[in-house]
C-alpha atoms as a PDB file:
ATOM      1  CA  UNK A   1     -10.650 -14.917 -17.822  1.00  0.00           C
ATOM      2  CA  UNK A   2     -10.854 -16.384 -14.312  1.00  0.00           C
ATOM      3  CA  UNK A   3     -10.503 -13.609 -11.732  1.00  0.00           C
ATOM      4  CA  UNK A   4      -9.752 -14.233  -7.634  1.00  0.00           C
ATOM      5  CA  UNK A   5     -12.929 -13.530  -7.271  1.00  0.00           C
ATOM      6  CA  UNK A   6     -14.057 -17.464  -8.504  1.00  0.00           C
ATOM      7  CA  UNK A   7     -11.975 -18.281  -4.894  1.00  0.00           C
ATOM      8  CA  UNK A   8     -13.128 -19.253  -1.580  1.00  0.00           C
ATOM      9  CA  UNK A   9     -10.454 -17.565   1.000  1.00  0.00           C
ATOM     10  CA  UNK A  10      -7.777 -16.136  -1.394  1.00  0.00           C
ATOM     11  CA  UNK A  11      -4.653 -14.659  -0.270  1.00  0.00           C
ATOM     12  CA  UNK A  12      -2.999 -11.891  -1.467  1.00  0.00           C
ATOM     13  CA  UNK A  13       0.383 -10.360  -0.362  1.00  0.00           C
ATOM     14  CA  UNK A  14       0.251  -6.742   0.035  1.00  0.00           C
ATOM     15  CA  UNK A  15       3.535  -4.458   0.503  1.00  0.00           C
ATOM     16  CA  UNK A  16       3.114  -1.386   2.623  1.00  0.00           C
ATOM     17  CA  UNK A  17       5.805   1.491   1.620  1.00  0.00           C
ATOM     18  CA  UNK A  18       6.955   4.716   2.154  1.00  0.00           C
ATOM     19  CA  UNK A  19       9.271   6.921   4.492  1.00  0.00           C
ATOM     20  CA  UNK A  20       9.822   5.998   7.731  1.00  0.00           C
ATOM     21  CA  UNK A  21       7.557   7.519  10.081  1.00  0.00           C
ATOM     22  CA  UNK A  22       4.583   8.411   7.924  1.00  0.00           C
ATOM     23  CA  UNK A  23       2.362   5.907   9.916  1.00  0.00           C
ATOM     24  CA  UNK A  24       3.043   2.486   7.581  1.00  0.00           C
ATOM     25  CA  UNK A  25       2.773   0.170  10.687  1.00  0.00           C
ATOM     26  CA  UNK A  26       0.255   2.687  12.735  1.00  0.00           C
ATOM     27  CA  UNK A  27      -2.255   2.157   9.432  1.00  0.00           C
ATOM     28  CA  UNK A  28      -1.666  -2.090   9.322  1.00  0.00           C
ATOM     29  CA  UNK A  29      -2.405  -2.078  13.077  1.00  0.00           C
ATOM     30  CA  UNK A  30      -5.339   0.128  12.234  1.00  0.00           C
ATOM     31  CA  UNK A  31      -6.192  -2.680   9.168  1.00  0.00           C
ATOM     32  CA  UNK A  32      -6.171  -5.263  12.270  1.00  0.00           C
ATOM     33  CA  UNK A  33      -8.938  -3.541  14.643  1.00  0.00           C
ATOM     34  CA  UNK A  34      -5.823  -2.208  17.066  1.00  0.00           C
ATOM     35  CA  UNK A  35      -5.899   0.981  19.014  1.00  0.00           C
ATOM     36  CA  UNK A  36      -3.422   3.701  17.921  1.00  0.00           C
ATOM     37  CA  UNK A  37      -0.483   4.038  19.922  1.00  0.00           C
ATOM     38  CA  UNK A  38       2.094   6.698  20.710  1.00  0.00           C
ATOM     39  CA  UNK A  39       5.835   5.811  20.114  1.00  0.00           C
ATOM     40  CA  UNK A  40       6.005   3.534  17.467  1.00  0.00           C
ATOM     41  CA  UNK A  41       9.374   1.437  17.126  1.00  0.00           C
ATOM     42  CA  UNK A  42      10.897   1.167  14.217  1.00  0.00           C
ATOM     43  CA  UNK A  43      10.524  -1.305  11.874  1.00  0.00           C
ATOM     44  CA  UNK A  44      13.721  -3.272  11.119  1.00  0.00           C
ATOM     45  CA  UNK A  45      13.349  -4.859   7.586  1.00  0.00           C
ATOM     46  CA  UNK A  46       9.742  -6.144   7.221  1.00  0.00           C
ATOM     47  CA  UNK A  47       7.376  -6.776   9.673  1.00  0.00           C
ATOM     48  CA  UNK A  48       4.545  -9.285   8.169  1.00  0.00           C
ATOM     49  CA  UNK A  49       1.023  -9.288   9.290  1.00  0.00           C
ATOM     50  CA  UNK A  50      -2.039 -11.189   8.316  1.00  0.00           C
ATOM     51  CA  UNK A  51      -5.391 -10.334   8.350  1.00  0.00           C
ATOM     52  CA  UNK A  52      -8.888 -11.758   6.708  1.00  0.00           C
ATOM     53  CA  UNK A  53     -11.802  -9.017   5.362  1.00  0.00           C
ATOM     54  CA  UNK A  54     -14.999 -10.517   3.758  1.00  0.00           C
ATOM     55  CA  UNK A  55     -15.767  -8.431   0.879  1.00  0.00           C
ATOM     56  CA  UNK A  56     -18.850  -8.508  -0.812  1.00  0.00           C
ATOM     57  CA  UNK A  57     -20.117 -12.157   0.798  1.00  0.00           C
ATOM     58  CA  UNK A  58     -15.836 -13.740  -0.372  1.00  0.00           C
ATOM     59  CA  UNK A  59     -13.407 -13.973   2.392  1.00  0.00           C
ATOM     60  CA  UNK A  60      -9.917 -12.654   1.461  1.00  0.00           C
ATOM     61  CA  UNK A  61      -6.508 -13.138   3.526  1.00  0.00           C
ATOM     62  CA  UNK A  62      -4.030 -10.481   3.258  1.00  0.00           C
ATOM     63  CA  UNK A  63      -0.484 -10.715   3.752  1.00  0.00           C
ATOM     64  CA  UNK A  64       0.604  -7.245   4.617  1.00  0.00           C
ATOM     65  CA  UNK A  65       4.072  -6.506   4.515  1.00  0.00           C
ATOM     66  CA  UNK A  66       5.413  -3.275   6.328  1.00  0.00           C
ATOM     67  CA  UNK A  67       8.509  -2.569   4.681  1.00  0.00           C
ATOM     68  CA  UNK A  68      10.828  -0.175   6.663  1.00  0.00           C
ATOM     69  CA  UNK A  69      11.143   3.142   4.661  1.00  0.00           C
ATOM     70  CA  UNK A  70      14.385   3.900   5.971  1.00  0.00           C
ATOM     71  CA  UNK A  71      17.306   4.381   3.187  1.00  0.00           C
ATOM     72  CA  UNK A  72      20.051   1.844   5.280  1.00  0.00           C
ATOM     73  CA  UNK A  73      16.896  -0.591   4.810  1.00  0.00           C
ATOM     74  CA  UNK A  74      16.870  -0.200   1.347  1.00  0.00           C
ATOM     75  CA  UNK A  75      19.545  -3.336   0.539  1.00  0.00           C
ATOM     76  CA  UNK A  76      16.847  -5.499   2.397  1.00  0.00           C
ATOM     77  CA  UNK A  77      13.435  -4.784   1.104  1.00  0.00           C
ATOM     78  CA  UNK A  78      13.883  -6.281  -2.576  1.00  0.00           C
ATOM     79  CA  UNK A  79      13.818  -9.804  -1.414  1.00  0.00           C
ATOM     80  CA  UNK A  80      10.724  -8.498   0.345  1.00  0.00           C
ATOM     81  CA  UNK A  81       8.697  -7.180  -2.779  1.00  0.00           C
ATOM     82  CA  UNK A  82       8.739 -10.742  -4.288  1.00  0.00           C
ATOM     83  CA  UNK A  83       5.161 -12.076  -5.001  1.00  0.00           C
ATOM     84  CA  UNK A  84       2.938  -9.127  -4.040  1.00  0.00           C
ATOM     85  CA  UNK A  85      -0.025  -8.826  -5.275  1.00  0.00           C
ATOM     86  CA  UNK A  86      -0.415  -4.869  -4.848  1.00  0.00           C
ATOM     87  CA  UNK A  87       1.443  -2.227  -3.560  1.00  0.00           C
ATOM     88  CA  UNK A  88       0.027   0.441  -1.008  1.00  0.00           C
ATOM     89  CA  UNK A  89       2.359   3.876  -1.169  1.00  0.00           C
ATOM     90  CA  UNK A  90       2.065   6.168   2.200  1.00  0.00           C
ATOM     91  CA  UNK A  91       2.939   9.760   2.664  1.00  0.00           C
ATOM     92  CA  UNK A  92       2.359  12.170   5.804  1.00  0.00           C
ATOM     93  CA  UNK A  93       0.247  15.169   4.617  1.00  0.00           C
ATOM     94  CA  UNK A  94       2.414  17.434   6.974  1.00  0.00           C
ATOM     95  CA  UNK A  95       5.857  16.632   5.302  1.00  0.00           C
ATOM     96  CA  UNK A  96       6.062  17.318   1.437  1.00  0.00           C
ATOM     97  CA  UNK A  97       9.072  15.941   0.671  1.00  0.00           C
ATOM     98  CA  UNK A  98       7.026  12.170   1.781  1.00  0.00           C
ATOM     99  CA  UNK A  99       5.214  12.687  -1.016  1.00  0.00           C
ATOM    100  CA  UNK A 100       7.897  13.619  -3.570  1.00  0.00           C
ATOM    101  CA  UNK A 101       9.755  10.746  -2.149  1.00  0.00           C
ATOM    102  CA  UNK A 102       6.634   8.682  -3.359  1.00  0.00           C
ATOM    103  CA  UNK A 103       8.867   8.698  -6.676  1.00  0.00           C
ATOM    104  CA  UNK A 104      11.987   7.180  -5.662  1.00  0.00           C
ATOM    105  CA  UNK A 105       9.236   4.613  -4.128  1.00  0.00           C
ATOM    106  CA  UNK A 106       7.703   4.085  -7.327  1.00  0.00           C
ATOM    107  CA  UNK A 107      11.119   3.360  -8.740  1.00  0.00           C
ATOM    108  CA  UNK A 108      11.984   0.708  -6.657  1.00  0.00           C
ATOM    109  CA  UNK A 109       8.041  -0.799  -6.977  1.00  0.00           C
ATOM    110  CA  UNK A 110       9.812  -1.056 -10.733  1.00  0.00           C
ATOM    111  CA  UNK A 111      12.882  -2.641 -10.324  1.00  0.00           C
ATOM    112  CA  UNK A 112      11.381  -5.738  -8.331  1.00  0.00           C
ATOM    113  CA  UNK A 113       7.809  -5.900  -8.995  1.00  0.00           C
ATOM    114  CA  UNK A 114       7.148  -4.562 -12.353  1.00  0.00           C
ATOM    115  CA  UNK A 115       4.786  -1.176 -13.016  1.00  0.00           C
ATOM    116  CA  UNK A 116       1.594  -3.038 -13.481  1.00  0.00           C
ATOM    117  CA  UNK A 117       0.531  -3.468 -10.130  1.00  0.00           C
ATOM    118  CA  UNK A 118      -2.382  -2.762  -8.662  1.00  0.00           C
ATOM    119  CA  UNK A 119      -1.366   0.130  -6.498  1.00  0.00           C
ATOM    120  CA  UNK A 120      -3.110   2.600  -4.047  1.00  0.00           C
ATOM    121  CA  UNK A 121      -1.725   5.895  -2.315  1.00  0.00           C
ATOM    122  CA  UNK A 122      -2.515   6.899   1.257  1.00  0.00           C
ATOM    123  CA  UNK A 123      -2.207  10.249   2.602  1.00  0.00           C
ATOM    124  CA  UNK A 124      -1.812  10.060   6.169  1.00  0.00           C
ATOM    125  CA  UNK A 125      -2.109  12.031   9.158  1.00  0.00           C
ATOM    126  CA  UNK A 126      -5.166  14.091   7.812  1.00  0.00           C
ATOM    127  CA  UNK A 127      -5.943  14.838  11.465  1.00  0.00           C
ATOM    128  CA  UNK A 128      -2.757  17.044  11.513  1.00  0.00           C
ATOM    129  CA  UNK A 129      -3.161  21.002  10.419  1.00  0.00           C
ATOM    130  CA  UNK A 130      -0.769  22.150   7.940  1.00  0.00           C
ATOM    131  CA  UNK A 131      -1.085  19.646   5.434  1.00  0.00           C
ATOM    132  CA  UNK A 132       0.081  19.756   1.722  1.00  0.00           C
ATOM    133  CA  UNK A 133      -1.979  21.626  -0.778  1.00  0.00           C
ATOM    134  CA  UNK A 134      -4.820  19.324  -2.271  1.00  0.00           C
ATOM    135  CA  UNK A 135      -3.720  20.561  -5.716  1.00  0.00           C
ATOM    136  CA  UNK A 136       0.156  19.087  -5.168  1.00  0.00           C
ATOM    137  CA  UNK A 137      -1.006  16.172  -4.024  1.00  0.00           C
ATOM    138  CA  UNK A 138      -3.692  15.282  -7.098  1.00  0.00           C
ATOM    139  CA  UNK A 139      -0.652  16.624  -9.741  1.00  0.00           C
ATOM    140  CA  UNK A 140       1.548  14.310  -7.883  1.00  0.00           C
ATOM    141  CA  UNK A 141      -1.046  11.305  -8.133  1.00  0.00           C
ATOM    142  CA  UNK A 142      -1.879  11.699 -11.708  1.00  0.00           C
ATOM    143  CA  UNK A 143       2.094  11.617 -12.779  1.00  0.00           C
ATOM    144  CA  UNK A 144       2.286   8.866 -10.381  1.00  0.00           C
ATOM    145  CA  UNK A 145      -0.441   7.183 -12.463  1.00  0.00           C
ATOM    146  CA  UNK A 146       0.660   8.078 -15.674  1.00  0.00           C
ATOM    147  CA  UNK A 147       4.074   6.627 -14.926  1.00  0.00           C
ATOM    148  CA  UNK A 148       2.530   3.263 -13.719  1.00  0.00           C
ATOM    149  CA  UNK A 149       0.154   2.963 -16.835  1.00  0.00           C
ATOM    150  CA  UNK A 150      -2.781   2.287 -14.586  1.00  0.00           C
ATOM    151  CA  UNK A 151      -6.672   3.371 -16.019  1.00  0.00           C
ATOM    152  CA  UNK A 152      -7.086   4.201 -12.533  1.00  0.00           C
ATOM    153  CA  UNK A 153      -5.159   4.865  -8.661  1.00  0.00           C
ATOM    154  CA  UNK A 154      -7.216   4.788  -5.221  1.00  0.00           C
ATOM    155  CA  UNK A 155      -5.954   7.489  -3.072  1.00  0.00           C
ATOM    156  CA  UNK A 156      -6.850   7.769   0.314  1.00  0.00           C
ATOM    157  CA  UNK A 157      -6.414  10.560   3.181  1.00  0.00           C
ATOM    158  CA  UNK A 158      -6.440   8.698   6.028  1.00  0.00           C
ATOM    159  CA  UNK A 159      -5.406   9.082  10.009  1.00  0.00           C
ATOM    160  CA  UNK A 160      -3.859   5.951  11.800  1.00  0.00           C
ATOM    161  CA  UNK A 161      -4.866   8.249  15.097  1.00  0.00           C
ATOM    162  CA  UNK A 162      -8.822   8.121  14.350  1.00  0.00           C
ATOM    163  CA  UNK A 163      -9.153   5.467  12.060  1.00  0.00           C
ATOM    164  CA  UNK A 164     -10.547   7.637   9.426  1.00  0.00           C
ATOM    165  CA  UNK A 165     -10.679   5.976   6.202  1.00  0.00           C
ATOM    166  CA  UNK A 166      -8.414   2.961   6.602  1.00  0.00           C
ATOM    167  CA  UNK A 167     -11.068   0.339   6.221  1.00  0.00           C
ATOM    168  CA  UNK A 168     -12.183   1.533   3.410  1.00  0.00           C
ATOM    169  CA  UNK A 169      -8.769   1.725   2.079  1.00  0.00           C
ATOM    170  CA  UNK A 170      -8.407  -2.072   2.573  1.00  0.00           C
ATOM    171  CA  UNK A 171     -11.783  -2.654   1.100  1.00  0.00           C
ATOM    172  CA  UNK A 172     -11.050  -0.905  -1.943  1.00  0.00           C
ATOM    173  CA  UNK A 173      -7.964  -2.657  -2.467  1.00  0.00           C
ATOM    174  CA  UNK A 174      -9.549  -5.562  -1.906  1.00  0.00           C
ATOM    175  CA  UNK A 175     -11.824  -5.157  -4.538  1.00  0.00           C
ATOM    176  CA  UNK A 176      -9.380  -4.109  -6.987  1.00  0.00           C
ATOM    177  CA  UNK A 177      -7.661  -7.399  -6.056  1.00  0.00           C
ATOM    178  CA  UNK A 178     -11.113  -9.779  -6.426  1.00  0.00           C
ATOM    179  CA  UNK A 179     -11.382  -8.035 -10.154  1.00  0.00           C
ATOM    180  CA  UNK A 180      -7.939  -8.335 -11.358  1.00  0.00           C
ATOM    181  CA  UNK A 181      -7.683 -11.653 -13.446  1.00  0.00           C
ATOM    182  CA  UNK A 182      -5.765 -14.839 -11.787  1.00  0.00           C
ATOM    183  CA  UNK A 183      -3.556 -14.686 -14.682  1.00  0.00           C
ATOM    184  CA  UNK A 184      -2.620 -11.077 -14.339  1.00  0.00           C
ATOM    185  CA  UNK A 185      -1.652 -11.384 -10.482  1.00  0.00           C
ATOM    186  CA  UNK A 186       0.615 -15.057 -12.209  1.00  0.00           C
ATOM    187  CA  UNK A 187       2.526 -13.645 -14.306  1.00  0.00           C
ATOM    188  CA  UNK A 188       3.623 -10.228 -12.252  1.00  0.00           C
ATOM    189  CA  UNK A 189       4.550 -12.374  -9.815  1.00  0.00           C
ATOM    190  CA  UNK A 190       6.442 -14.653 -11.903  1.00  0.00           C
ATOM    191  CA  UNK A 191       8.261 -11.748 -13.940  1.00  0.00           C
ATOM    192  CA  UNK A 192       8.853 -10.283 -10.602  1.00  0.00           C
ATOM    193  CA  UNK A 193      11.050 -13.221  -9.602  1.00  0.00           C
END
């Protein structure tokens, strides 16, 4: 089966979810090469950002869309979800109930993408003391990636504030994207419609 990897400069759309203010648009500047910076706005509806990695010798374009995580948002986003590629889940390893919420998040992925998607998890904030017992967050992963029937889930801890670990986040998805067949990627995206 022919995979994206065949392709010269492929594109895939990637949706960025998750509460509001667990660093979403803090980590896709970080994905750009931009400096952290303190007071965030708020991000009304999408905000849509492109960027271009070379993985492996292949040069990849990613569409990354930072969906608002705000619930009066929530009426908005499903038009946004149509034809992603992958989905990238954030929580903030200081606030537990962001990564419990990961499961409402996972049932919306559902309704308007499907549940086989590639998808990855990033913990952020890891520069931050008091953070979430490791052994919540790996229970919480593995039901998460039971639920999606995926063989296998990239989880990152990351921080938006150093950098730590969100290139290789993007990387990894990448790569997960270059060996998931072209016809695979098709045909979520058309059920999604």
């Amino acid at each position: 089966m022919k995979s994206f990897e065949s392709n010269k400069g492929s594109l895939f759309k990637i949706c960025i979810v998750g509460d509001g203010g667990v660093g979403k648009t803090a980590i896709t500047d970080r994905f750009l090469g931009k400096k952290f910076q303190t007071g965030y706005q708020l991000t009304i509806g999408a905000e849509i950002k492109v960027y271009t990695q070379n993985i492996d010798g292949k040069e990849i374009k990613y569409q990354i869309w930072d969906l608002a995580g705000q619930p009066r948002f929530k009426f908005v986003r499903s038009s946004f979800y149509k034809g992603s590629h992958a989905i990238i889940m954030v929580f903030d390893l200081t606030k537990i109930e962001s990564l419990f919420n990961l499961f409402s998040w996972k049932q919306e992925v559902f309704k308007y993408i499907g549940y086989e998607i590639p998808l990855m998890i990033l913990g952020n904030k890891n520069d931050l003391k008091d953070q979430i017992e490791k052994r919540i967050i790996r229970d919480c992963i593995k039901k998460l990636k039971h639920e999606f029937l995926l063989a296998e889930i990239s989880y990152f801890s990351t921080s938006a504030l150093n950098g730590q670990n969100i290139s290789d986040a993007l990387r990894a998805i990448g790569r997960i994207l270059l060996r998931t067949p072209l016809i695979d990627l098709y045909e979520k995206v058309i059920i999604a419609k």
